[in-house]
N, C-alpha and C. Protein backbone atom coordinates (compact mmCIF):
# COMPACT_ATOMS: atom_id res chain seq x y z
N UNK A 1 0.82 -1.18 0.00
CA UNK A 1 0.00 0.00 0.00
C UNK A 1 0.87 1.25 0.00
N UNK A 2 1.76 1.68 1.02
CA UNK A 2 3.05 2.30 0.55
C UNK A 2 3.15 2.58 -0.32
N UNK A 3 3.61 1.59 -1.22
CA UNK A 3 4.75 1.67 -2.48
C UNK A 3 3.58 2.30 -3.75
N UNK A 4 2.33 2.03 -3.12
CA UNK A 4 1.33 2.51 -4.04
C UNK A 4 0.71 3.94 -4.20
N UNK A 5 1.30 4.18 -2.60
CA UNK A 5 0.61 5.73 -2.83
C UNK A 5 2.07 6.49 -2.87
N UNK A 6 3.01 5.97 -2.75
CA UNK A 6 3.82 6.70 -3.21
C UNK A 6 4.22 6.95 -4.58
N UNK A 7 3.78 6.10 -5.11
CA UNK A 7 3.49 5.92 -6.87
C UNK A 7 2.34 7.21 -7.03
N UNK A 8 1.36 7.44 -6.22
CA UNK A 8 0.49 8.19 -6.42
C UNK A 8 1.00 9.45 -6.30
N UNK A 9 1.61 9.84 -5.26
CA UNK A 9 2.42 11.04 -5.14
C UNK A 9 3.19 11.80 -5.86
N UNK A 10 4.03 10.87 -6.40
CA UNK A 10 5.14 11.32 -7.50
C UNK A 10 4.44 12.03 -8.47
N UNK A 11 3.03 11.44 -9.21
CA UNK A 11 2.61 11.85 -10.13
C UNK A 11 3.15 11.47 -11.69
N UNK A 12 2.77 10.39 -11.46
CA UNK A 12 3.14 9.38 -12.68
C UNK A 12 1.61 8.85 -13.35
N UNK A 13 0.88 9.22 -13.00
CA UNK A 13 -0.65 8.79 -12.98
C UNK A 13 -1.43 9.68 -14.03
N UNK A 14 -2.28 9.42 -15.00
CA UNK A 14 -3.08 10.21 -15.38
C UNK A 14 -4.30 10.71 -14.54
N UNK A 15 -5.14 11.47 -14.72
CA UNK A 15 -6.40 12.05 -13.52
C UNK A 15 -7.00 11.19 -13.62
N UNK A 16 -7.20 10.18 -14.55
CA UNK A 16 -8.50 9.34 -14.63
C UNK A 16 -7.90 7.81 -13.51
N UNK A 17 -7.00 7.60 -14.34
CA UNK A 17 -6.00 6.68 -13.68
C UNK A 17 -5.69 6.37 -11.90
N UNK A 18 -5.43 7.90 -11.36
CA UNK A 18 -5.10 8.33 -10.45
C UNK A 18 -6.48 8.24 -9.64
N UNK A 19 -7.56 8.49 -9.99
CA UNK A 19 -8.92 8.44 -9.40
C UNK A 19 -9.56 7.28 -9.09
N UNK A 20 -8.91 6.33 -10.07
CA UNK A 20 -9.45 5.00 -10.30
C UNK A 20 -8.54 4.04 -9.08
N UNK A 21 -6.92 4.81 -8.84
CA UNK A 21 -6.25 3.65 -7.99
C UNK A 21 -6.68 4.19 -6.85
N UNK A 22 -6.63 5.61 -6.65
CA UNK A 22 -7.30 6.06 -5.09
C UNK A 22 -8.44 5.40 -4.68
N UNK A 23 -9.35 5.03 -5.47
CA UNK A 23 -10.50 4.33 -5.24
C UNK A 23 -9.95 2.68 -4.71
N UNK A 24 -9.41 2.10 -5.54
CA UNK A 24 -9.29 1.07 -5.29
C UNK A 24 -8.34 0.79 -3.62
N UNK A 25 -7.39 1.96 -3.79
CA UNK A 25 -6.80 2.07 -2.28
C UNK A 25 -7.52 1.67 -0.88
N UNK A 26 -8.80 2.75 -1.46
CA UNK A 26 -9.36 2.91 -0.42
C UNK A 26 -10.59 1.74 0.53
N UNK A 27 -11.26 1.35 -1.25
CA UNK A 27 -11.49 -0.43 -0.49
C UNK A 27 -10.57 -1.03 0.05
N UNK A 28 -9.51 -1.25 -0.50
CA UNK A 28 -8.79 -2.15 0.30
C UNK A 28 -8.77 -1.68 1.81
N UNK A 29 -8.28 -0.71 1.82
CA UNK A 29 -8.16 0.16 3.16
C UNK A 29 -9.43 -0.28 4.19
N UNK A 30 -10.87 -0.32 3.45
CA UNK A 30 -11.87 -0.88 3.96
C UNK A 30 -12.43 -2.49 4.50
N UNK A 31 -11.52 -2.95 3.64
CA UNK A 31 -11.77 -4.34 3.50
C UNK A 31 -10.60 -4.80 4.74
N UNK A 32 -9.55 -4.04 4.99
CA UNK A 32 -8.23 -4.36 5.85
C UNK A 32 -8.58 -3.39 7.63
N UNK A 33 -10.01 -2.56 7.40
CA UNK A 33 -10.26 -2.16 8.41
C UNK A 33 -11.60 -3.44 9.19
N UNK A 34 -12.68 -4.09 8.03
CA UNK A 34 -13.37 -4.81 8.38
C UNK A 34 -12.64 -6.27 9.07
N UNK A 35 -11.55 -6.60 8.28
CA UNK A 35 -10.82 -7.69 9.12
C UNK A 35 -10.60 -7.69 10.39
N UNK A 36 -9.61 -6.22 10.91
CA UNK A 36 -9.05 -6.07 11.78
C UNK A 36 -10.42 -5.81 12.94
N UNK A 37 -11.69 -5.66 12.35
CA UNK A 37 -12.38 -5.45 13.63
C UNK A 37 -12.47 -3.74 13.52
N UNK A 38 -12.23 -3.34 12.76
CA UNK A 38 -12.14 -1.47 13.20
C UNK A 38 -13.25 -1.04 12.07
N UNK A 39 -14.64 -1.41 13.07
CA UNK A 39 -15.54 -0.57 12.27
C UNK A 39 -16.03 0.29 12.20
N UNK A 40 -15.70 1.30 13.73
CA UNK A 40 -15.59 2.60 13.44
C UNK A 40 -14.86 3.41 12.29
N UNK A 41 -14.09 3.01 11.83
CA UNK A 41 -13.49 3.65 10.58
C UNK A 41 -14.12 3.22 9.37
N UNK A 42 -14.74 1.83 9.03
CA UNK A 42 -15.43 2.12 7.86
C UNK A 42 -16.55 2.62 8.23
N UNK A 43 -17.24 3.14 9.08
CA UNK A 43 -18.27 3.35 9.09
C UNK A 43 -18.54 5.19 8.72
N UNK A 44 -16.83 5.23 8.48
CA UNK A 44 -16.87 6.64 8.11
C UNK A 44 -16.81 6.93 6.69
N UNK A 45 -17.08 5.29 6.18
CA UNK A 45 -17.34 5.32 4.77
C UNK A 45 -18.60 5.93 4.31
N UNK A 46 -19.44 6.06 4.82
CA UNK A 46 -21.03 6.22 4.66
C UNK A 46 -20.66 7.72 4.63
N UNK A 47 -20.10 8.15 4.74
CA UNK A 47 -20.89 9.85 4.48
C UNK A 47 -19.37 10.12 3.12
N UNK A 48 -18.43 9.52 2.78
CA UNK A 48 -17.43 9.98 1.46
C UNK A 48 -18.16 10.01 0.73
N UNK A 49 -17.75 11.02 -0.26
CA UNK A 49 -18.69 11.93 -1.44
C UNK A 49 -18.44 10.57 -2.65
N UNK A 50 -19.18 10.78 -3.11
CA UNK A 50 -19.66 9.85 -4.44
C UNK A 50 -18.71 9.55 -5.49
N UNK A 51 -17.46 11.21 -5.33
CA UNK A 51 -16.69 11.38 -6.48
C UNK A 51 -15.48 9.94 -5.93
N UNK A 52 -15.77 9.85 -4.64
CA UNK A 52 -14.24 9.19 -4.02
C UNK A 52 -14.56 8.37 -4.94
N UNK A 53 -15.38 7.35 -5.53
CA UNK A 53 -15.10 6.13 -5.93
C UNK A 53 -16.07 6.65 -7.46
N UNK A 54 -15.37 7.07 -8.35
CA UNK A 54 -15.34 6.95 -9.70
C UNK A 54 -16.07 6.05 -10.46
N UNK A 55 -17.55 6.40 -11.22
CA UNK A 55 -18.29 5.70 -11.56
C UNK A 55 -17.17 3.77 -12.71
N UNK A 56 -16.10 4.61 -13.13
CA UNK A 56 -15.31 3.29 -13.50
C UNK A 56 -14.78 2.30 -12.77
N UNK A 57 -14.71 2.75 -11.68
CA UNK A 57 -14.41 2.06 -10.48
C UNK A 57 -16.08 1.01 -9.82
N UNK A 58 -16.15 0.55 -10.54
CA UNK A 58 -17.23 -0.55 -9.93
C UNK A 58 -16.80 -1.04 -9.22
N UNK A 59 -15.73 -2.17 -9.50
CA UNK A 59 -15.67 -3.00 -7.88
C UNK A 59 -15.21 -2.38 -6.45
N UNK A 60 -14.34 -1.05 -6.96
CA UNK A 60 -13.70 -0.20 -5.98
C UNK A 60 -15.23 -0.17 -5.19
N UNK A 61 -16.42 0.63 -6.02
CA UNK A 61 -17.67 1.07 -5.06
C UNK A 61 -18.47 -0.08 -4.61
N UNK A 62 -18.49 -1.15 -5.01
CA UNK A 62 -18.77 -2.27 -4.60
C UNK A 62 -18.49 -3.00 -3.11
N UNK A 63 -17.00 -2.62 -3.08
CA UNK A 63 -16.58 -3.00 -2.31
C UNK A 63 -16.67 -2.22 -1.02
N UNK A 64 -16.92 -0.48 -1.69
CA UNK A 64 -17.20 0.59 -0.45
C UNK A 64 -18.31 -0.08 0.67
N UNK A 65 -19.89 -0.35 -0.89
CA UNK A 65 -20.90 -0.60 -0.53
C UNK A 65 -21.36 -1.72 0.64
N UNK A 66 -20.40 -2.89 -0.14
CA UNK A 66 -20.05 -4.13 0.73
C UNK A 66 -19.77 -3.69 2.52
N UNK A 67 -19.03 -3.27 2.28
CA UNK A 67 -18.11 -2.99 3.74
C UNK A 67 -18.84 -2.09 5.00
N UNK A 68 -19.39 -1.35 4.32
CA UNK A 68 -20.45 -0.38 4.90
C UNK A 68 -21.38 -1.23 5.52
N UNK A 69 -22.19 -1.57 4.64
CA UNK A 69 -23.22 -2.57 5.06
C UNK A 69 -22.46 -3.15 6.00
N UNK A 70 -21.84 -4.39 5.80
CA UNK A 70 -21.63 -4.91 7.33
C UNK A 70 -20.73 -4.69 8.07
N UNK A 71 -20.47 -3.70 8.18
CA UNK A 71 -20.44 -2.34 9.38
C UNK A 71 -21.03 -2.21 10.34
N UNK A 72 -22.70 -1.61 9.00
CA UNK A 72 -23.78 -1.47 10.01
C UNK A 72 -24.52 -2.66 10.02
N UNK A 73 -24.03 -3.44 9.60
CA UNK A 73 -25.29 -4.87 10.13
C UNK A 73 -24.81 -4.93 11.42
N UNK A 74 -23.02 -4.89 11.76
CA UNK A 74 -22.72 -5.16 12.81
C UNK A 74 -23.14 -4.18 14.15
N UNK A 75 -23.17 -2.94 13.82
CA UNK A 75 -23.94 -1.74 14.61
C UNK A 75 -24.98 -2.06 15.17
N UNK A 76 -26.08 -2.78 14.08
CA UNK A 76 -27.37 -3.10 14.46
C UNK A 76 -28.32 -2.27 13.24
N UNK A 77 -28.33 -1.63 12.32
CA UNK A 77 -28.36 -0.74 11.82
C UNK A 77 -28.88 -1.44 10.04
N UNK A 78 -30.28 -2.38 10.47
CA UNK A 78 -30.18 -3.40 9.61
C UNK A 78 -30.73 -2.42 8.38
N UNK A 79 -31.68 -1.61 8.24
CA UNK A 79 -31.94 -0.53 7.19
C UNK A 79 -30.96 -0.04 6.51
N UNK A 80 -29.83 0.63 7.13
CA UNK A 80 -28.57 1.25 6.04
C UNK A 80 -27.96 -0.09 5.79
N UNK A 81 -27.74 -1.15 6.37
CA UNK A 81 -27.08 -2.38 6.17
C UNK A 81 -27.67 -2.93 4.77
N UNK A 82 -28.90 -2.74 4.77
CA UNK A 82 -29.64 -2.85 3.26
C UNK A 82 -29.52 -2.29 2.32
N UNK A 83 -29.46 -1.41 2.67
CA UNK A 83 -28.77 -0.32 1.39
C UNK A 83 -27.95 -0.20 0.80
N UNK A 84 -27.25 -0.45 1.49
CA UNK A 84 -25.55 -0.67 0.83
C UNK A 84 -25.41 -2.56 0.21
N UNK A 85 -26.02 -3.26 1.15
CA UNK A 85 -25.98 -4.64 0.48
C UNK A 85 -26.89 -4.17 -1.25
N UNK A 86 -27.69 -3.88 -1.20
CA UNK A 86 -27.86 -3.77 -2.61
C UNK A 86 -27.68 -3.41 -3.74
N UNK A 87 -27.06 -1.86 -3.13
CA UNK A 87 -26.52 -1.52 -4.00
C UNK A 87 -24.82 -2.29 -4.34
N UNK A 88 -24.35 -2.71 -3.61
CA UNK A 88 -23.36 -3.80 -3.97
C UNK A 88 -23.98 -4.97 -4.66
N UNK A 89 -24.98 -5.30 -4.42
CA UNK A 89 -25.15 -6.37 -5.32
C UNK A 89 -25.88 -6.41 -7.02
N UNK A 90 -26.12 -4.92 -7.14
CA UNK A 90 -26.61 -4.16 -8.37
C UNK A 90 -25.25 -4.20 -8.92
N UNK A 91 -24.51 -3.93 -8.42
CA UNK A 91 -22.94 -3.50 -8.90
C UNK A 91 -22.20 -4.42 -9.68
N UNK A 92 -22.26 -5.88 -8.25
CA UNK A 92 -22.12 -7.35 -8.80
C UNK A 92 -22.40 -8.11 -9.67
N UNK A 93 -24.16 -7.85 -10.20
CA UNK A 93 -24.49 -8.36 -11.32
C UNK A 93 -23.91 -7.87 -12.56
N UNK A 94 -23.58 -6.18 -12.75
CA UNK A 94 -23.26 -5.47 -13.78
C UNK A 94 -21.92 -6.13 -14.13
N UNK A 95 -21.35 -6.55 -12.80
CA UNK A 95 -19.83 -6.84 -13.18
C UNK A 95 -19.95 -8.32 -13.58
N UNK A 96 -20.79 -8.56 -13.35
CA UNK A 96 -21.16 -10.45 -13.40
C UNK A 96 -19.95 -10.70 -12.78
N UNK A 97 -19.84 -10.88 -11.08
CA UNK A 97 -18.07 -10.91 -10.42
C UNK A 97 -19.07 -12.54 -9.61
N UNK A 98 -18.88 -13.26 -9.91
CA UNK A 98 -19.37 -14.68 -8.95
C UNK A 98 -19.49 -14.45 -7.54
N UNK A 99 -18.18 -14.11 -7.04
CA UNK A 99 -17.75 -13.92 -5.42
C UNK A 99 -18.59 -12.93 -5.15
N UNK A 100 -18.75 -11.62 -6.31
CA UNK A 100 -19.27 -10.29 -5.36
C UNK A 100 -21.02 -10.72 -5.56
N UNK A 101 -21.52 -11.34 -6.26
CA UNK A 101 -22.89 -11.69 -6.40
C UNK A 101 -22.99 -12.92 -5.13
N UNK A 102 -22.34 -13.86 -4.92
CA UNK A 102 -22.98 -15.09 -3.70
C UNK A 102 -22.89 -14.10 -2.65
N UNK A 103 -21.47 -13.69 -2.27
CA UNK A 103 -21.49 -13.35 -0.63
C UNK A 103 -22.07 -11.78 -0.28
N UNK A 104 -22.39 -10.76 -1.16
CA UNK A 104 -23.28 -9.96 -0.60
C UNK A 104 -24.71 -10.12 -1.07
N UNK A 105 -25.35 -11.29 -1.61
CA UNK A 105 -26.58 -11.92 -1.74
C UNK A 105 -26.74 -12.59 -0.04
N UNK A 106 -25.33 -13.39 0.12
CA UNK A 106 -25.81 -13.93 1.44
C UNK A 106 -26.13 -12.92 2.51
N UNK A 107 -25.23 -12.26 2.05
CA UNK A 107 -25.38 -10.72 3.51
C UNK A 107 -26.56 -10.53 3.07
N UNK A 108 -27.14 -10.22 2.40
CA UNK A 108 -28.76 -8.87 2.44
C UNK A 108 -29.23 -10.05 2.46
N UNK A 109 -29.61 -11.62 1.94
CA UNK A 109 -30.43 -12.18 2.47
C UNK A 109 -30.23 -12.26 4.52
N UNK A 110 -29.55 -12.59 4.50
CA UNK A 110 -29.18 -12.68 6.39
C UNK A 110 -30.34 -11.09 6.63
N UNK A 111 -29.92 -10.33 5.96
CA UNK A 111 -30.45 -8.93 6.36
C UNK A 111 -31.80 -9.16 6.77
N UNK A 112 -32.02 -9.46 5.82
CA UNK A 112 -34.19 -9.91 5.08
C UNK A 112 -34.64 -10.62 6.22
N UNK A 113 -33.60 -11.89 6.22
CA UNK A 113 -34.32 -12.78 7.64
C UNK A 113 -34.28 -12.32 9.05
N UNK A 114 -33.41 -10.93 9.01
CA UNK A 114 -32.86 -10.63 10.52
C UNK A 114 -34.30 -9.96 10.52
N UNK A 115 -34.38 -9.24 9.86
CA UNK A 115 -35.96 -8.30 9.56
C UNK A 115 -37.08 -8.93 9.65
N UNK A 116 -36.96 -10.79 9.63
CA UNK A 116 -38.12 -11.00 9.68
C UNK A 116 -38.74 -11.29 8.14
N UNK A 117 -38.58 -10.73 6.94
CA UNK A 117 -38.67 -10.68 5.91
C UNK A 117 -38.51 -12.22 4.75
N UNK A 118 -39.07 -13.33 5.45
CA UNK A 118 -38.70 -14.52 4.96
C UNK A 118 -38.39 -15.00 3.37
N UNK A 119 -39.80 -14.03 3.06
CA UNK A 119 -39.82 -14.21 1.63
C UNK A 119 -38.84 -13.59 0.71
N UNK A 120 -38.94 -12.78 0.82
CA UNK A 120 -38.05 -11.74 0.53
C UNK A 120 -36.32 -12.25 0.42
N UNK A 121 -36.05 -13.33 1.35
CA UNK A 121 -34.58 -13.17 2.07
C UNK A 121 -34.57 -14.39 1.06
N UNK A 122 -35.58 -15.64 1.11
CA UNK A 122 -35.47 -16.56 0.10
C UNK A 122 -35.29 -16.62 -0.89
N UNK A 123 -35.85 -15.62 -1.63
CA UNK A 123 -35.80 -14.98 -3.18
C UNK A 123 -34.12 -14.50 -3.09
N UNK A 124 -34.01 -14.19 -2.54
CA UNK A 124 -32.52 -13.07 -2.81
C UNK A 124 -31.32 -14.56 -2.85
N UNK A 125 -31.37 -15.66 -1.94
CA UNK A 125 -30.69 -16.57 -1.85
C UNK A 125 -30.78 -17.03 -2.73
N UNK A 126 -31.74 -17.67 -3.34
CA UNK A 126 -32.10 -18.18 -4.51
C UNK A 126 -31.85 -17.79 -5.73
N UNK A 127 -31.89 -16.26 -5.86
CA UNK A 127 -31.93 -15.70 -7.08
C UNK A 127 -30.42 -15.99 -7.07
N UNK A 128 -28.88 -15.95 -6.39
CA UNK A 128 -27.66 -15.61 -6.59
C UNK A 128 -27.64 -17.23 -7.41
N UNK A 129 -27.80 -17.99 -6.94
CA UNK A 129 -26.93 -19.41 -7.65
C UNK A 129 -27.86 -19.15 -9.08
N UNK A 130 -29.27 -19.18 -9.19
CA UNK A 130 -29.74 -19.02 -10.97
C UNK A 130 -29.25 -18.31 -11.37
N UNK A 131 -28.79 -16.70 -11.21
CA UNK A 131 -27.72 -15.66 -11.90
C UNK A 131 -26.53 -16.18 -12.53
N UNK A 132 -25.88 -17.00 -11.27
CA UNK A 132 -24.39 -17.09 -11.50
C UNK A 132 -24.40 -18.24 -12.26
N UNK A 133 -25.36 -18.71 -12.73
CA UNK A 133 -25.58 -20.04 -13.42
C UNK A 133 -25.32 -19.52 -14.69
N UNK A 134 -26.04 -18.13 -15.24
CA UNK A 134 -25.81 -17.49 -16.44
C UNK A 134 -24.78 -16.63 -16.27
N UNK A 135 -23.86 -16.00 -15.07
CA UNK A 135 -22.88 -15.64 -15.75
C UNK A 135 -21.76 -16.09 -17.16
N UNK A 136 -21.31 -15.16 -17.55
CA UNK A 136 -19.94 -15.94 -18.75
C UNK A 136 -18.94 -16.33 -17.90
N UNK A 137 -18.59 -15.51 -16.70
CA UNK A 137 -17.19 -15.87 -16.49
C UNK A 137 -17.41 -17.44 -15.58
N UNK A 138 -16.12 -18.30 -16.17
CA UNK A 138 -16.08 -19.11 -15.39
C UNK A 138 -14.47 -19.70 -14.95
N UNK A 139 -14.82 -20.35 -14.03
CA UNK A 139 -13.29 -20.71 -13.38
C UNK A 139 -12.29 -21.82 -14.38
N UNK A 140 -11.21 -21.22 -14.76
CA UNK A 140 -10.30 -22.18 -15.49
C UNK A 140 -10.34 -23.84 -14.99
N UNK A 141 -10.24 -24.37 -15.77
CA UNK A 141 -10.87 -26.19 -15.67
C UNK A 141 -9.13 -26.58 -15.19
């Protein structure tokens, strides 16, 4: 991560370029704060402006979206926890990404059932394996 933003610094980057790795930085950054247990800090993901993560940056915002959510699932906070699970998983299908379609399908279904929402939570489980059935990408044989 270092060696990356010091790459960023120098200014070796085009603007578009440069927008696109800051983004991606910064999931990671998110994804390495959800490990460690420090969800006060992503949870300060929820209010970064829209520009941080660059509409080319899908999985970068994906991954914002991801992280957020269970954040606040972990908060208790199952409404914004929804929000962000979906819109990560809107993201997922666009990208047709396998991993990012099962495991934040499983999160917002968990969501649905925490809510009470049975039907709802079934459909969402269900719907990820028929999707990924039609994705193209598949794993080298």
């Amino acid at each position: 991560m270092e060696k990356a933003e010091t790459l960023i610094e120098d200014g070796i980057f085009q603007k578009s370029e440069l927008d696109e790795l800051q983004a991606e930085l910064q999931a990671i950054r998110s994804l390495i704060s959800i490990s460690g247990g420090n969800i006060s800090e992503v949870i300060k993901l929820v209010n970064l402006n829209e520009d941080t993560f660059p509409m080319q940056s899908k999985f970068a915002r994906s991954v914002q979206y991801w992280s957020v959510g269970f954040a606040l699932r972990i908060k208790g906070d199952l409404v914004g926890a929804e929000k962000h699970f979906r819109q990560a998983l809107d993201i997922a299908y666009d990208l047709n990404n396998v991993y990012l379609i099962v495991s934040t399908a499983v999160d917002l279904g968990e969501i649905l059932r925490q809510k009470g929402e049975l039907a709802q939570a079934e459909k969402t489980f269900r719907a990820s394996p028929a999707r990924n059935a039609k994705v193209a990408y598949r794993l080298p044989r």
